[in-house]
Protein backbone atom coordinates (compact mmCIF):
# COMPACT_ATOMS: atom_id res chain seq x y z
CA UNK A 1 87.63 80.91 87.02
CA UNK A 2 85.87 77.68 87.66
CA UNK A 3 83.75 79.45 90.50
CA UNK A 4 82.76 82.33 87.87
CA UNK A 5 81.84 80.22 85.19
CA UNK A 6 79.72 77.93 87.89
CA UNK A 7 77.84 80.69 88.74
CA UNK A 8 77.18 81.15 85.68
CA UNK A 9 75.89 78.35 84.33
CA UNK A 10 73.53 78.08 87.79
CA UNK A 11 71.87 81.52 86.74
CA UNK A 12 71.71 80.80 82.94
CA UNK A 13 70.78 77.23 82.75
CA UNK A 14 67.29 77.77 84.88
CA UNK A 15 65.77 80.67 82.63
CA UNK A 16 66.25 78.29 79.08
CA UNK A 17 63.30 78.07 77.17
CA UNK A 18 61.48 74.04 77.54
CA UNK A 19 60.14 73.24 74.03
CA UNK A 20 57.26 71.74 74.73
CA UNK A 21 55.88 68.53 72.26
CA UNK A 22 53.16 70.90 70.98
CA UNK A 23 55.44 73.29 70.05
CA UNK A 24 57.59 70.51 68.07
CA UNK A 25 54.35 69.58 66.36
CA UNK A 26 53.24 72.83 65.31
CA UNK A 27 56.73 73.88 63.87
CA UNK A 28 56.94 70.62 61.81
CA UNK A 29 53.04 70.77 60.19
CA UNK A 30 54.35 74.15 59.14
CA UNK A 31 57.82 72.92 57.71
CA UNK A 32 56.13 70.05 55.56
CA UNK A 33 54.56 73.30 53.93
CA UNK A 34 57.75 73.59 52.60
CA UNK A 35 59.51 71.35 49.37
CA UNK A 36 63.10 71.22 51.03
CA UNK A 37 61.66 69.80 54.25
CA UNK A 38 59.91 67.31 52.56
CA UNK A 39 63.04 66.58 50.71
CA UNK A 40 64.37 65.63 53.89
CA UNK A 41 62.15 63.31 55.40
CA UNK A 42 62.40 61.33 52.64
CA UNK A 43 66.21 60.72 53.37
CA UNK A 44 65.81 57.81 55.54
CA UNK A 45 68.37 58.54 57.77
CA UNK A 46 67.21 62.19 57.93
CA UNK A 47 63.51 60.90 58.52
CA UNK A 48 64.18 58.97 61.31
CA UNK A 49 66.21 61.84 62.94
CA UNK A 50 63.71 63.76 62.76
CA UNK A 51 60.99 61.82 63.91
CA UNK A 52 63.07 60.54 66.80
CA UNK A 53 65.99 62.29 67.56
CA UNK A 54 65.19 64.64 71.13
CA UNK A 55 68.20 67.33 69.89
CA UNK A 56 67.17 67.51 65.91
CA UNK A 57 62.98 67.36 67.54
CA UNK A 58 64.39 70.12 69.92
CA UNK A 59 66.48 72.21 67.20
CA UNK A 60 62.59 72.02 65.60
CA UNK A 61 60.99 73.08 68.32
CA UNK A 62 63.02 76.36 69.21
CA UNK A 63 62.15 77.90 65.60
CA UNK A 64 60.10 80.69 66.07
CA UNK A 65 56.31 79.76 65.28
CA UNK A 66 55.20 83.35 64.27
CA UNK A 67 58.41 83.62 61.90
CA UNK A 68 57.80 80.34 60.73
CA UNK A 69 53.93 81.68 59.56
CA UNK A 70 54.91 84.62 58.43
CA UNK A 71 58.19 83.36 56.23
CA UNK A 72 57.70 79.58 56.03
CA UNK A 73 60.87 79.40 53.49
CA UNK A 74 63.12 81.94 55.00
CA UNK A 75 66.46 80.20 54.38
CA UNK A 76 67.76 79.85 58.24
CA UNK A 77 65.48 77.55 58.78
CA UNK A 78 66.92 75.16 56.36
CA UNK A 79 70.54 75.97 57.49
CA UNK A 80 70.01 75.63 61.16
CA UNK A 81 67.90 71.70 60.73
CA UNK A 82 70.69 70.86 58.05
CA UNK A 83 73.82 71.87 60.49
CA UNK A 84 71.71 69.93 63.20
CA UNK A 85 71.30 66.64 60.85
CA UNK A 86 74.51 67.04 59.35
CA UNK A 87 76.54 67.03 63.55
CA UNK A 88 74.23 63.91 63.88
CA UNK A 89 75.70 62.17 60.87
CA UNK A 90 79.79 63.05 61.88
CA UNK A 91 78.61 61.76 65.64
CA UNK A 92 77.09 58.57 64.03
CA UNK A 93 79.73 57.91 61.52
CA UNK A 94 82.64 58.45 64.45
């Protein structure tokens, strides 16, 4: 079992999408478009997770750009950054 799931991670783990820092930058001048976002960065704790956190920057980055033009407040956007701050917070509290 250990062999299978090996292999598996070795032919997974190379095809993963990089998010690249232009990609992080674009997604977030696009989410300060929106009020909840902004909402967020002025949490301070939130606002410096964002800013310097690589997972939460990373989490950012993955969004789709084109979806993220086309339906800037589509709610999974908010539910995927919040369930990303809100592990960060329960790892930080521990």
């Amino acid at each position: 079992m250990a062999l299978f799931l090996d292999i598996l991670f070795n032919l997974i783990l190379p095809y993963q999408k990089q998010v690249t820092e232009d990609e992080i930058t674009t997604n977030m001048r696009l989410l300060k478009q929106n009020d909840w976002f902004n909402a967020l960065l002025f949490i301070p704790s939130y606002q410096q997770f964002i800013i310097h956190d690589r997972e939460i920057r990373k989490t950012i980055g993955n969004f789709s750009t084109s979806k993220l033009r086309q339906q800037p407040n589509h709610p999974r956007f908010k539910r995927k950054l919040l369930a990303a701050l809100k592990r960060k917070q329960i790892i930080i509290s521990a």
